[in-house]
N, C-alpha and C. Protein backbone atom coordinates (compact mmCIF):
# COMPACT_ATOMS: atom_id res chain seq x y z
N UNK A 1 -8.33 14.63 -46.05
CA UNK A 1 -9.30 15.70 -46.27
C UNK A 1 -9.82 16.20 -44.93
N UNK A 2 -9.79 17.46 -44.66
CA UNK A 2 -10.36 17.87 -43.73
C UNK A 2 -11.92 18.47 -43.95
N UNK A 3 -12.30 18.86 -42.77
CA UNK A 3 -14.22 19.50 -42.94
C UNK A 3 -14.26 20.68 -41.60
N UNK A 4 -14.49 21.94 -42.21
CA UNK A 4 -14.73 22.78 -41.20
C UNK A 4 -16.05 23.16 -41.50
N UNK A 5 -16.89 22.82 -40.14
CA UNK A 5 -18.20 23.38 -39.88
C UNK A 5 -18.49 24.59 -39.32
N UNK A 6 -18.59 25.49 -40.50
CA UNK A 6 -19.15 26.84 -39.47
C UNK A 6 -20.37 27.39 -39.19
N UNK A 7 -21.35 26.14 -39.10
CA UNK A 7 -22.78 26.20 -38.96
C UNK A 7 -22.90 26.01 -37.72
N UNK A 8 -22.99 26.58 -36.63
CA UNK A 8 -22.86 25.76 -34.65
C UNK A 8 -24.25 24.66 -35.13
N UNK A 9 -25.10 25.36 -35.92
CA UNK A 9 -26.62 24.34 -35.40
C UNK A 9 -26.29 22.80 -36.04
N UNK A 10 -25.63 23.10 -37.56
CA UNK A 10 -25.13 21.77 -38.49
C UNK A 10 -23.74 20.83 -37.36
N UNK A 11 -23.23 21.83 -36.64
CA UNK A 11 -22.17 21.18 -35.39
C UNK A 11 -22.69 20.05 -34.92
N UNK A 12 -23.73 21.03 -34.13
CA UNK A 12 -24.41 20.41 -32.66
C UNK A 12 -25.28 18.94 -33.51
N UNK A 13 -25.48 19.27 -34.89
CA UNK A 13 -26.50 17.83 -35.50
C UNK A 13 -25.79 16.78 -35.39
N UNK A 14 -24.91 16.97 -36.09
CA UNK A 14 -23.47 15.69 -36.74
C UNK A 14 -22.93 15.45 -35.49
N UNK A 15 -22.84 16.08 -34.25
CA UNK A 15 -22.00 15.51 -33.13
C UNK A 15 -23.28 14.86 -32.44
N UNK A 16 -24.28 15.19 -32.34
CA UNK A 16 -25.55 14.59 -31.96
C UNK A 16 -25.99 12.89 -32.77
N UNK A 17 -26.13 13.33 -33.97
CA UNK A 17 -25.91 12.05 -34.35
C UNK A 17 -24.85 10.61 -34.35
N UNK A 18 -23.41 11.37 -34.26
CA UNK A 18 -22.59 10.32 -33.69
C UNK A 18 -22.90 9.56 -32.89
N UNK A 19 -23.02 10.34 -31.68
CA UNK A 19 -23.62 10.06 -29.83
C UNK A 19 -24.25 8.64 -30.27
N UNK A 20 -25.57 9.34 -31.02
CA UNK A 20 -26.82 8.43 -31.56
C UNK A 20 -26.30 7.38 -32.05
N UNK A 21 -25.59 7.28 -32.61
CA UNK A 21 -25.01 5.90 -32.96
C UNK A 21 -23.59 5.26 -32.81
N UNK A 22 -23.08 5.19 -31.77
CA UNK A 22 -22.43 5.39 -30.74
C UNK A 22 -21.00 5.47 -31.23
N UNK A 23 -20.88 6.40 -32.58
CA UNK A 23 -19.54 6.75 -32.90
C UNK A 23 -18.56 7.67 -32.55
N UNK A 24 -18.54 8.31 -31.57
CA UNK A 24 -17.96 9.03 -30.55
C UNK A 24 -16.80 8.48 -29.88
N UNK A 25 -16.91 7.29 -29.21
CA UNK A 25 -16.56 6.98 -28.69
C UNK A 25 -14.82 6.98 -28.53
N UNK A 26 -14.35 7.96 -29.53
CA UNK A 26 -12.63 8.21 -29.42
C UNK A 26 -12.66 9.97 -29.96
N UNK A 27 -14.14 10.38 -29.48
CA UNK A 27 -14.03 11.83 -30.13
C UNK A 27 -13.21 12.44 -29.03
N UNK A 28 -12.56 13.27 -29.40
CA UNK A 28 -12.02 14.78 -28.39
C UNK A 28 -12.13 16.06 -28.50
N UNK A 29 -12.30 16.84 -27.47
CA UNK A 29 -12.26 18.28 -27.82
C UNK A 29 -10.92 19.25 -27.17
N UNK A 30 -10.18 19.54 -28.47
CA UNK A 30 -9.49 20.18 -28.21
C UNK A 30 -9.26 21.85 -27.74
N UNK A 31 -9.32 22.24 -26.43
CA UNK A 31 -9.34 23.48 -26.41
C UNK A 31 -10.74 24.09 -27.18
N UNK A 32 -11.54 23.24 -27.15
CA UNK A 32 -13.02 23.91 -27.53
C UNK A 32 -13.04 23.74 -29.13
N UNK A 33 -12.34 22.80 -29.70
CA UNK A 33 -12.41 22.33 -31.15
C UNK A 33 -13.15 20.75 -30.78
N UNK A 34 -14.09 20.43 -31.30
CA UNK A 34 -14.28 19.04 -31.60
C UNK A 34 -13.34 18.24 -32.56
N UNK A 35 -12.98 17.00 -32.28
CA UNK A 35 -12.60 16.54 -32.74
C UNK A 35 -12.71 15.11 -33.75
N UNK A 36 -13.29 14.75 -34.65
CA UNK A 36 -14.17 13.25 -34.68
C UNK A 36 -12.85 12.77 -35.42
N UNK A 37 -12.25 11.58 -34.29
CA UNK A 37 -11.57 10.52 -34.51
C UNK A 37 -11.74 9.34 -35.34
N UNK A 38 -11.09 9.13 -36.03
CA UNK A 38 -11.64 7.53 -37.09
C UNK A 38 -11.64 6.64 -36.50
N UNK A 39 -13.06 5.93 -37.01
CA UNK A 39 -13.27 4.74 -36.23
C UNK A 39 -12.02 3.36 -35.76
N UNK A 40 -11.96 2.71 -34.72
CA UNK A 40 -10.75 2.00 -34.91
C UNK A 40 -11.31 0.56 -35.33
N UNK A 41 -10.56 0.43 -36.17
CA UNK A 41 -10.19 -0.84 -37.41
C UNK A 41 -9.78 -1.92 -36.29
N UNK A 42 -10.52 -2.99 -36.69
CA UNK A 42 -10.00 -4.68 -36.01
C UNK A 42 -8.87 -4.82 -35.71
N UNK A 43 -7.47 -4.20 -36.07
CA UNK A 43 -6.51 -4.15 -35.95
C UNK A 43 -5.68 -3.25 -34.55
N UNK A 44 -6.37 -2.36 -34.60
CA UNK A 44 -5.98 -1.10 -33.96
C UNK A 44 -6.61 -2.25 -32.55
N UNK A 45 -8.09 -2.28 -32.91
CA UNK A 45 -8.75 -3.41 -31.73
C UNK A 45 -7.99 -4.37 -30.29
N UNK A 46 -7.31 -4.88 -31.56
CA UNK A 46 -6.74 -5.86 -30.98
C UNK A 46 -5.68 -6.06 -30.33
N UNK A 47 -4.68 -4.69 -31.27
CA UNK A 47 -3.74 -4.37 -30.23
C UNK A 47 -3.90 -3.50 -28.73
N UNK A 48 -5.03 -3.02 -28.89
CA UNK A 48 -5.58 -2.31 -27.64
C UNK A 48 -5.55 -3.30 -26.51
N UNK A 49 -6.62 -4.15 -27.06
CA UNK A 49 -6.88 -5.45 -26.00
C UNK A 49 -6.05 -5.97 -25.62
N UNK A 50 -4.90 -6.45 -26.34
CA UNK A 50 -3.75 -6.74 -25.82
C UNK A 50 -2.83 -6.40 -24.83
N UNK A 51 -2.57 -5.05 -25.04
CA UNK A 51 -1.88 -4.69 -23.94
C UNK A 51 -3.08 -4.22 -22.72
N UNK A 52 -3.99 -4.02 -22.92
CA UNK A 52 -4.89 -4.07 -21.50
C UNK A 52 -4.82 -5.38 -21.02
N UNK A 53 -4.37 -6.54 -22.14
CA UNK A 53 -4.85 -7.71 -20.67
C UNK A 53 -3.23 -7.88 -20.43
N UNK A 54 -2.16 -7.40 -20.89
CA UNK A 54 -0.73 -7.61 -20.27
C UNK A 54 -0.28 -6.55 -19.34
N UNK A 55 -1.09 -5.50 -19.06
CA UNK A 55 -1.33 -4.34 -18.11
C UNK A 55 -2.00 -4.94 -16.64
N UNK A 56 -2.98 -5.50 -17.13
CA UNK A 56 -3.95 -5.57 -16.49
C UNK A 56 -3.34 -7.13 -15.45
N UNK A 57 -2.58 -8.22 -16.22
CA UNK A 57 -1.42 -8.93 -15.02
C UNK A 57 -0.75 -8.24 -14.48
N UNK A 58 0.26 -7.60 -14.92
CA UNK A 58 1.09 -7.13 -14.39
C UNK A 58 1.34 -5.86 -13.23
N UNK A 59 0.30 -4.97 -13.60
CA UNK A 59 0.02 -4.10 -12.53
C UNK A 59 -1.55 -4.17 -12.13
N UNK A 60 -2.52 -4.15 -12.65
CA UNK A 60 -3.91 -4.11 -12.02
C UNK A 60 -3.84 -5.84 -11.16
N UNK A 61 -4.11 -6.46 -11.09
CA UNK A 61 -4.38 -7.65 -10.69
C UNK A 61 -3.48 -8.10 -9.40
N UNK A 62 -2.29 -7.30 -9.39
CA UNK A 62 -1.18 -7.22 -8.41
C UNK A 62 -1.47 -5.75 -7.40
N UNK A 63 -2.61 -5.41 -7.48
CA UNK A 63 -2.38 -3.83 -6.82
C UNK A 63 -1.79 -3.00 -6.73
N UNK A 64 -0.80 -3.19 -8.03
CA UNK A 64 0.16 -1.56 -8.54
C UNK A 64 -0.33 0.08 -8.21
N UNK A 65 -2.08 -0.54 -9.32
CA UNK A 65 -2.09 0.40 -10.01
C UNK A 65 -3.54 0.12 -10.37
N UNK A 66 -4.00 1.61 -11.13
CA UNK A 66 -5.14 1.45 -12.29
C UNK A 66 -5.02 1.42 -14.03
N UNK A 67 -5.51 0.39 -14.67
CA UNK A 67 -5.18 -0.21 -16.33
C UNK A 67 -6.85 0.02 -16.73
N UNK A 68 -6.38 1.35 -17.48
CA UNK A 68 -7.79 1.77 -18.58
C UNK A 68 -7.35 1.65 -19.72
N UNK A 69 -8.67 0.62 -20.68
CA UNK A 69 -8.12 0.78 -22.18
C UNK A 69 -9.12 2.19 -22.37
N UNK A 70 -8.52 2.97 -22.00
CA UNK A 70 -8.69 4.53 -22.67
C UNK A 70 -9.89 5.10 -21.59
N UNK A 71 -9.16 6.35 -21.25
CA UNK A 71 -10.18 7.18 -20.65
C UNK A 71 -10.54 8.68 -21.39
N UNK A 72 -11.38 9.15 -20.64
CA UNK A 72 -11.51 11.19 -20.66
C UNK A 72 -10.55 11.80 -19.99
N UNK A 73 -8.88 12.02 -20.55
CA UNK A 73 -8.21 12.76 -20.30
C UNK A 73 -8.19 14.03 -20.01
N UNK A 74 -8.31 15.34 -18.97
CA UNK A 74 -8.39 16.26 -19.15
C UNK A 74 -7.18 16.83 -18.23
N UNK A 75 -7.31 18.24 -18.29
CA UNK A 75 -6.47 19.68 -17.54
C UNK A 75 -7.06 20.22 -16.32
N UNK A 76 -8.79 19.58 -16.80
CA UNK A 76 -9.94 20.25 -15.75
C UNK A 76 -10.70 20.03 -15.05
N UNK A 77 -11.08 20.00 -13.69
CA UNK A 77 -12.06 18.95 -13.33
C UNK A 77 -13.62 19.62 -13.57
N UNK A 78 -13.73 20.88 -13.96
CA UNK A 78 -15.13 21.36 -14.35
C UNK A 78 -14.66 21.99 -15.51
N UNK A 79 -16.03 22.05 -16.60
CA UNK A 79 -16.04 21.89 -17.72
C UNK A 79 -14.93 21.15 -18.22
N UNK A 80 -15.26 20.04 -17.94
CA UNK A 80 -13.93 19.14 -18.77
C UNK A 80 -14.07 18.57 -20.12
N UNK A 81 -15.21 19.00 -20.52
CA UNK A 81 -15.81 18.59 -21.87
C UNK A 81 -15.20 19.54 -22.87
N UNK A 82 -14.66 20.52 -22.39
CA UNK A 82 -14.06 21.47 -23.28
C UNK A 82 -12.57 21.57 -23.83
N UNK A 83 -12.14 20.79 -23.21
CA UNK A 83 -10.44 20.29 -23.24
C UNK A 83 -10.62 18.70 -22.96
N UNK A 84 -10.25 17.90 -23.72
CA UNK A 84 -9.85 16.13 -23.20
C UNK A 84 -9.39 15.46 -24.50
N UNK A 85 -8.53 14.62 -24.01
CA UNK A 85 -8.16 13.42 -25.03
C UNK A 85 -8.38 11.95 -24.47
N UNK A 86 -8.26 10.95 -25.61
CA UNK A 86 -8.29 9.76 -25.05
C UNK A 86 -7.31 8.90 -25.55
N UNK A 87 -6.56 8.74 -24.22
CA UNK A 87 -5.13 7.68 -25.18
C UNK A 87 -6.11 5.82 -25.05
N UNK A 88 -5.27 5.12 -26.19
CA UNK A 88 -5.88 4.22 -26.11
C UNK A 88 -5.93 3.42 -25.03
N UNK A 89 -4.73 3.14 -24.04
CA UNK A 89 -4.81 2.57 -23.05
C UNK A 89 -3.90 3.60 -21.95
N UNK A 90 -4.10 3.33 -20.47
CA UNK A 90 -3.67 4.47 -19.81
C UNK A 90 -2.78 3.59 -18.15
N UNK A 91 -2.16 3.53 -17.57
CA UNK A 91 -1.95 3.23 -16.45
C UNK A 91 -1.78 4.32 -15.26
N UNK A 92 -2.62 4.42 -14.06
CA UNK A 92 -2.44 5.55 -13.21
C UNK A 92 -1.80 3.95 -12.13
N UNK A 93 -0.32 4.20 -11.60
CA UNK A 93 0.07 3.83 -10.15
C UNK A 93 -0.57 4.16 -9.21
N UNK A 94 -0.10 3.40 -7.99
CA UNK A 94 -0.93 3.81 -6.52
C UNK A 94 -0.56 5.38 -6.20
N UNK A 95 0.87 5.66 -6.26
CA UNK A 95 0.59 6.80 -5.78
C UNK A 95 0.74 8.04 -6.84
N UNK A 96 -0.01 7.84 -8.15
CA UNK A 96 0.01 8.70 -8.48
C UNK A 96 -1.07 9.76 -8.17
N UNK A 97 -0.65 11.18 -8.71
CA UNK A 97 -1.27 12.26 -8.00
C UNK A 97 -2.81 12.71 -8.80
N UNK A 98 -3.19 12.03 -10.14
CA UNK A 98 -4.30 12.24 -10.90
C UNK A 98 -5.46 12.00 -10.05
N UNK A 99 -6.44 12.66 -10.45
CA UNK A 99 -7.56 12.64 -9.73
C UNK A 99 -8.67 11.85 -10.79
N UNK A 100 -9.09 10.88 -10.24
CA UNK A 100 -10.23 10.13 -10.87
C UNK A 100 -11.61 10.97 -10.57
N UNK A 101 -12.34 11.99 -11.32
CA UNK A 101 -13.30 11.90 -11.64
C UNK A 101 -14.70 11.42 -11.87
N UNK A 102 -13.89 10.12 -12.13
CA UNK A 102 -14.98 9.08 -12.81
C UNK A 102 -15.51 9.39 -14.10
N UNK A 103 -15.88 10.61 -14.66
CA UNK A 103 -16.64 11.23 -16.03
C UNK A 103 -15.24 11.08 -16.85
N UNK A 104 -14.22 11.74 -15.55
CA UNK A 104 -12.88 12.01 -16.80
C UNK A 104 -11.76 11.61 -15.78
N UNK A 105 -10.47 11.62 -15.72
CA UNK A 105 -9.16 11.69 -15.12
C UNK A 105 -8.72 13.05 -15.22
N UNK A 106 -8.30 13.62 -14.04
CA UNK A 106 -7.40 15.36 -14.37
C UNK A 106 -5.79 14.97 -13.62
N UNK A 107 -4.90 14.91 -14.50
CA UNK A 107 -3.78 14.65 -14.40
C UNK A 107 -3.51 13.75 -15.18
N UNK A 108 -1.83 13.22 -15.58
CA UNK A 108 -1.71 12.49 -16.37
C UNK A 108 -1.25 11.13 -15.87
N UNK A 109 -1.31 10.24 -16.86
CA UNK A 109 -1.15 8.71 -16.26
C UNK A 109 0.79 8.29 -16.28
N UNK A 110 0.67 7.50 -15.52
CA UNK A 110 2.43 7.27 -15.24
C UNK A 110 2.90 6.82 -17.09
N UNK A 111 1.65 5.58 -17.31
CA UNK A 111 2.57 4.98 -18.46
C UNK A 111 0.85 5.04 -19.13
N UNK A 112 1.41 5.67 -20.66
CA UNK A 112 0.12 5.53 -21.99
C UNK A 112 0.29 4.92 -22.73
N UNK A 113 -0.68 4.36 -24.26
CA UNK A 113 -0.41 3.76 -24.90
C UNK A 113 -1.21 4.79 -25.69
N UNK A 114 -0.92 5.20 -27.41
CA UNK A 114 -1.62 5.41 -28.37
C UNK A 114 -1.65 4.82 -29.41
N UNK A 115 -2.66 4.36 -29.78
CA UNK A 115 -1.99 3.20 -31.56
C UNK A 115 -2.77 4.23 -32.71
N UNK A 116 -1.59 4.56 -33.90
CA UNK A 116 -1.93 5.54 -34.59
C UNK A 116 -3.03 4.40 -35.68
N UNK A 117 -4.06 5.41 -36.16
CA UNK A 117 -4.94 4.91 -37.69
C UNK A 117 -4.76 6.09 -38.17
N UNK A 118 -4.76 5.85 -39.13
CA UNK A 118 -4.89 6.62 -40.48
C UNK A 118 -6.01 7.65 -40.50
N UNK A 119 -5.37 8.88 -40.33
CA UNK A 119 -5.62 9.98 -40.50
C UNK A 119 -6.00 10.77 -38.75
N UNK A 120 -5.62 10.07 -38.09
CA UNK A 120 -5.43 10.61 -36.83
C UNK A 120 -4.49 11.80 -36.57
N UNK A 121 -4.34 12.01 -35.10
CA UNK A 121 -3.40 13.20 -34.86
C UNK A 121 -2.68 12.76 -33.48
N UNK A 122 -2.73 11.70 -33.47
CA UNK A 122 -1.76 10.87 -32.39
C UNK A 122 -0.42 11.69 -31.71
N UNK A 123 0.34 12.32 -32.68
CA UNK A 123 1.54 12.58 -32.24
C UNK A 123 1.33 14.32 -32.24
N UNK A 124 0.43 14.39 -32.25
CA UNK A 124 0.10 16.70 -32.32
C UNK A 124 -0.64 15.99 -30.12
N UNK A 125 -1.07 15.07 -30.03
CA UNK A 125 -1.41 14.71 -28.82
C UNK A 125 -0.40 14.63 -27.72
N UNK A 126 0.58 14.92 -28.14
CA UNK A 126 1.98 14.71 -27.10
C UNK A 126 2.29 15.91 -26.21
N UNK A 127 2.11 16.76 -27.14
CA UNK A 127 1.76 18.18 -26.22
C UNK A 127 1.18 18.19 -25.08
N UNK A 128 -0.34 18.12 -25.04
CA UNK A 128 -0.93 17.91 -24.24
C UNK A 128 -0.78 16.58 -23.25
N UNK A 129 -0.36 15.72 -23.59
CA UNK A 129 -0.16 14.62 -22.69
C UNK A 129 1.28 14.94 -21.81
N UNK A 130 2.34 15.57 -22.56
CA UNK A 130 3.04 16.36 -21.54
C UNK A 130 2.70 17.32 -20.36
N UNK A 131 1.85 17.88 -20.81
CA UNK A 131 1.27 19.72 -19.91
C UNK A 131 0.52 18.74 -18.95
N UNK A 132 -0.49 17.79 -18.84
CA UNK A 132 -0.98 17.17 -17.32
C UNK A 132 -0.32 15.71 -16.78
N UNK A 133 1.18 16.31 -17.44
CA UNK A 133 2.42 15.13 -16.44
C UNK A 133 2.47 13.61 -17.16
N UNK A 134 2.28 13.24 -17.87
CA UNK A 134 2.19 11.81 -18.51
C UNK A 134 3.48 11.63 -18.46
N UNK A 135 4.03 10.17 -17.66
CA UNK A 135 5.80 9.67 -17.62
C UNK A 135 6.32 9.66 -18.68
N UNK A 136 5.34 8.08 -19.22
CA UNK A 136 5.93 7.62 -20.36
C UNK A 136 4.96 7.30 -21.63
N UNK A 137 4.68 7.39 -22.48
CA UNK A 137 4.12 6.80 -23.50
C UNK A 137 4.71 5.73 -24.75
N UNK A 138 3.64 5.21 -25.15
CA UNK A 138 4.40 4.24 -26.11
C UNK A 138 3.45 4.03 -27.28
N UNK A 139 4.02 4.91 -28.22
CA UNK A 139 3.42 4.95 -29.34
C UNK A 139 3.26 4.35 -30.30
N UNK A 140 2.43 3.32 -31.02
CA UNK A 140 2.22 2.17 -32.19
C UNK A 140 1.93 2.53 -33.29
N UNK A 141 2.74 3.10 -34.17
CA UNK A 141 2.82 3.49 -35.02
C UNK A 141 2.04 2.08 -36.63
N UNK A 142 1.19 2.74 -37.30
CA UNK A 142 1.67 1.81 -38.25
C UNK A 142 1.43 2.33 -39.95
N UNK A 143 1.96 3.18 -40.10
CA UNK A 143 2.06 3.90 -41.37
C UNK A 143 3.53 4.39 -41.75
N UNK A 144 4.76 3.41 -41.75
CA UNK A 144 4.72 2.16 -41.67
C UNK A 144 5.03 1.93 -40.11
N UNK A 145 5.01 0.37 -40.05
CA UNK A 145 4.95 -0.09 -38.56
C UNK A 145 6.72 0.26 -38.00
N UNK A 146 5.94 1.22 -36.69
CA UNK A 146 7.05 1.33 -35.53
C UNK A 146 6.55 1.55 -33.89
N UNK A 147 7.53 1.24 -33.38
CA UNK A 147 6.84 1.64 -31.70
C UNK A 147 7.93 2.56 -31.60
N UNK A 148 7.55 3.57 -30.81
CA UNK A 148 7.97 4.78 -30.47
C UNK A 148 7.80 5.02 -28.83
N UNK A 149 8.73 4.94 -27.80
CA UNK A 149 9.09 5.40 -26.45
C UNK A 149 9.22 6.54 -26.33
N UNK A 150 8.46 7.39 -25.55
CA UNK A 150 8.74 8.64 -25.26
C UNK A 150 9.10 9.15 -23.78
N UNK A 151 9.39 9.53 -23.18
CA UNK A 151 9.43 9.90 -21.95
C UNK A 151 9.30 11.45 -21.51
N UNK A 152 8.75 11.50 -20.24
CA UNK A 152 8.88 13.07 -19.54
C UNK A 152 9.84 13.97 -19.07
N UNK A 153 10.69 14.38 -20.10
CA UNK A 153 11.91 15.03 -19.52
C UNK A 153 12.00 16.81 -19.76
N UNK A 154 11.83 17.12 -18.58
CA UNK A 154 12.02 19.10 -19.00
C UNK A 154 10.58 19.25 -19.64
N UNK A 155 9.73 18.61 -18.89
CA UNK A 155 8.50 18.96 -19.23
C UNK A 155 7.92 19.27 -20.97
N UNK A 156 8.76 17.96 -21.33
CA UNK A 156 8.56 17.78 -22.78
C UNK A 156 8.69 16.27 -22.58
N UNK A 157 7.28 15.71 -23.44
CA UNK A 157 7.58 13.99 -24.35
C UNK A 157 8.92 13.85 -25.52
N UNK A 158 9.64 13.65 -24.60
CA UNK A 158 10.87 13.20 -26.13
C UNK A 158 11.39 11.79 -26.26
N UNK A 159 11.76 11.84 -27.00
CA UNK A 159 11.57 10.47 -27.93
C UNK A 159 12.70 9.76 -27.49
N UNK A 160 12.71 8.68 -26.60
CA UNK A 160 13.76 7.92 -26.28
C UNK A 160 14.51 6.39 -27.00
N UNK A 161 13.70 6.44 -27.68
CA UNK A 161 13.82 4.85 -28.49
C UNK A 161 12.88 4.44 -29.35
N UNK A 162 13.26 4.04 -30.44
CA UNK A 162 12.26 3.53 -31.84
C UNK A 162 12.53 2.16 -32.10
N UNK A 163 11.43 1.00 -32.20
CA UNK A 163 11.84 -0.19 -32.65
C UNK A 163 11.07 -0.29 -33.92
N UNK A 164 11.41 -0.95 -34.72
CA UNK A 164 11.38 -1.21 -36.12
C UNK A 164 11.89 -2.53 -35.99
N UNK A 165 11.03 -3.17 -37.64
CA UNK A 165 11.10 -4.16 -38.09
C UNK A 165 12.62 -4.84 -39.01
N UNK A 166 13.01 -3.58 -39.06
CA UNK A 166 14.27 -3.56 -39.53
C UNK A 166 15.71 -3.78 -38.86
N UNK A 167 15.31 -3.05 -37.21
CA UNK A 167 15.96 -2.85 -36.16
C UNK A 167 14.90 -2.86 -34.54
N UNK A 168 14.46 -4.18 -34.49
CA UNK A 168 14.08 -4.60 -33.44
C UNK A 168 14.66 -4.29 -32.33
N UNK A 169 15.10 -3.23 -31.81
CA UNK A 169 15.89 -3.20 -30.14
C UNK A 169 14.29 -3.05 -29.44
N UNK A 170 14.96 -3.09 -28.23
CA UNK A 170 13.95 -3.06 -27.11
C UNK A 170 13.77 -2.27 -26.60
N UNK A 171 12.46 -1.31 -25.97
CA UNK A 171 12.44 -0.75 -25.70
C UNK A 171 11.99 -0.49 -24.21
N UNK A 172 12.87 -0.15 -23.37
CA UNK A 172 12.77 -0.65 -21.70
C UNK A 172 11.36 0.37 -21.24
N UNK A 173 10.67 0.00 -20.40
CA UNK A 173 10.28 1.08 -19.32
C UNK A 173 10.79 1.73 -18.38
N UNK A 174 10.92 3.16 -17.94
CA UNK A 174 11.49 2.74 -16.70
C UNK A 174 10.19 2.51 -15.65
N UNK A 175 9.06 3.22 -16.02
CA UNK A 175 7.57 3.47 -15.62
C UNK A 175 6.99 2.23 -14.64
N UNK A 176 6.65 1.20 -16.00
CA UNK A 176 6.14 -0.05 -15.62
C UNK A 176 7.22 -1.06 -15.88
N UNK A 177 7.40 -2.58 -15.31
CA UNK A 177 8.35 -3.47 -15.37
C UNK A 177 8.17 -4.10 -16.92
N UNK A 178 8.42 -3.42 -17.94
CA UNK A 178 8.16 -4.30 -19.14
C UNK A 178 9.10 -3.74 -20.59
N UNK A 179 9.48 -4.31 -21.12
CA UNK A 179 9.74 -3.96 -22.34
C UNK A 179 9.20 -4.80 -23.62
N UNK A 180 9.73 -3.79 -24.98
CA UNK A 180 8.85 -3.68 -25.49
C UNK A 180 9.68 -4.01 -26.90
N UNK A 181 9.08 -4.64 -28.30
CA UNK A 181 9.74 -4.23 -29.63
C UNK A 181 9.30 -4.76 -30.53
N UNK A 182 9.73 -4.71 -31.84
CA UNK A 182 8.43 -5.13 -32.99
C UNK A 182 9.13 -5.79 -33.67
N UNK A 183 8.15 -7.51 -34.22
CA UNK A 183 9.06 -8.44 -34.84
C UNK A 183 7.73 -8.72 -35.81
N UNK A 184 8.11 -9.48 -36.67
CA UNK A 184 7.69 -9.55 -37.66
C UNK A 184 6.70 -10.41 -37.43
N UNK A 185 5.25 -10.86 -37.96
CA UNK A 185 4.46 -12.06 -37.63
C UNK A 185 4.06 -12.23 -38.99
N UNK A 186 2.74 -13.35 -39.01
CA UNK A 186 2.08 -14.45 -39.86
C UNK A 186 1.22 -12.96 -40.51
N UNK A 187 0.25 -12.58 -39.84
CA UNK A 187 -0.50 -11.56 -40.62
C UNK A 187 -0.66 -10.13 -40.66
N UNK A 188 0.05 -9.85 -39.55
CA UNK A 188 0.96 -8.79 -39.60
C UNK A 188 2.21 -8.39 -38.57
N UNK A 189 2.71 -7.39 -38.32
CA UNK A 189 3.62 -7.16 -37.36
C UNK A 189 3.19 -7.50 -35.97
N UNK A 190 4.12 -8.12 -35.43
CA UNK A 190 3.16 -8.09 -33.74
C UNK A 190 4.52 -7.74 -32.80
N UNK A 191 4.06 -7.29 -30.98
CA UNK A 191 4.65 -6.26 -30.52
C UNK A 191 5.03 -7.60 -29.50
N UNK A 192 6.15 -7.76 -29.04
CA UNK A 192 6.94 -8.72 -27.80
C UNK A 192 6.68 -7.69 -26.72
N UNK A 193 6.36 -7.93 -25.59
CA UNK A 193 6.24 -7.48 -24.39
C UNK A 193 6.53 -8.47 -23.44
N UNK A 194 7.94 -8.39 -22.80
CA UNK A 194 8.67 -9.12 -21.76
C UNK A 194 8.42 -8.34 -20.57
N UNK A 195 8.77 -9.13 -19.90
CA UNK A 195 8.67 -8.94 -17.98
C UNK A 195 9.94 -9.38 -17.09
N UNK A 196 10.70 -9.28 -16.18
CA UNK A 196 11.59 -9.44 -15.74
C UNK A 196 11.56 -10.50 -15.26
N UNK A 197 11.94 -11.92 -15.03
CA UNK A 197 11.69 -13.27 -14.44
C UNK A 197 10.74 -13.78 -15.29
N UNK A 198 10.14 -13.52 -16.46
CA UNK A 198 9.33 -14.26 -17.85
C UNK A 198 10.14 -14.70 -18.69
N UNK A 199 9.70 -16.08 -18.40
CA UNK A 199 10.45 -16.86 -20.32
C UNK A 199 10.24 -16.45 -21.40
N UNK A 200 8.86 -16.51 -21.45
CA UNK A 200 8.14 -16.43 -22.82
C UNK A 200 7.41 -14.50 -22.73
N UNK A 201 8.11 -13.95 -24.27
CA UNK A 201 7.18 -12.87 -24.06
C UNK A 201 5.52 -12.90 -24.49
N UNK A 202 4.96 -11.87 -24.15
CA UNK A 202 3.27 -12.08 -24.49
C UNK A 202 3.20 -11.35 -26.01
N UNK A 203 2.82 -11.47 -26.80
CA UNK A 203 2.25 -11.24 -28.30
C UNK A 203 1.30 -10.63 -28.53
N UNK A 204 1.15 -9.35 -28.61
CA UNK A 204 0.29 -8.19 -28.88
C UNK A 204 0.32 -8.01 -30.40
């Protein structure tokens, strides 16, 4: 179900009250559309956290790079409130060319992460994560569960590899040193993330 507000004053209440109770916190504005994102579910949670703390060995802690579980993506460095997204987790390298802000990031990150919930617009987000340079993304699908590789080619995100529960392949980086694929677990699907010279993969 969707809701179009064409009251600006009934707008400015309901986005005011979010703020107020700090449900915002994955809102975006698209091109001057607000956007209110669904809250993320324990699930969505956890896989977030996860790959921030297998990010966060592998390149933050080693001086790669910078590992955000999710920033203010934008196109702009003034009025940036008017255009931004937020992928769930983000990696900017040393020498990448994005400019930290601090309020927001303007440019895109080498390697993203988005984990879809229900009733999101995760994959209408690819657009835009193409247009301010994003390498690679890796999309967590789970309606039903898949991970999805995309890469930056011809200035389009296209789709380089799908793992499924059905057909577990792996899905390489070329971005960051890791790959990636989806196996079956105890309470639900969980994501293998290997490293090159690692025995054991980490369990997201």
């Amino acid at each position: 179900m969707s809701l179009i507000v064409c009251d600006p004053r009934e707008a400015e209440q309901m986005i005011a009250r979010r703020q107020e109770l700090g449900l915002d916190g994955h809102d975006e504005v698209w091109e001057g559309v607000y956007m209110m994102s669904p809250l993320a579910d324990d699930t969505h949670q956890d896989i977030v956290g996860g790959f921030n703390s297998v990010l966060q060995i592998v390149i933050a802690w080693p001086g790669l790079g910078n590992v955000r579980p999710g920033v203010n993506l934008s196109d702009q460095v003034q009025d940036w409130t008017k255009n931004y997204r937020v992928p769930d987790v983000v990696v900017f390298l040393l020498d990448n060319p994005a400019r930290n802000c601090f309020t927001h990031w303007v440019g895109g990150p080498d390697f993203g992460i988005e984990v879809v919930s229900e009733g999101d617009r995760s994959r209408q987000k690819l657009v835009f994560y193409a247009k301010v340079g994003t390498r690679e993304l890796l999309l967590v699908d789970r309606y039903p569960w898949a991970l999805e590789l995309y890469a930056l080619k011809r200035k389009k995100l296209r789709l380089v590899g799908r793992s499924t529960l059905d057909d577990p392949v792996w899905l390489k980086s070329k971005v960051v040193p890791l790959a990636f694929r989806l196996v079956a677990g105890e309470a639900r699907p969980v994501i293998e993330v290997t490293q090159p010279g690692r025995d054991e993969p980490w369990l997201v």
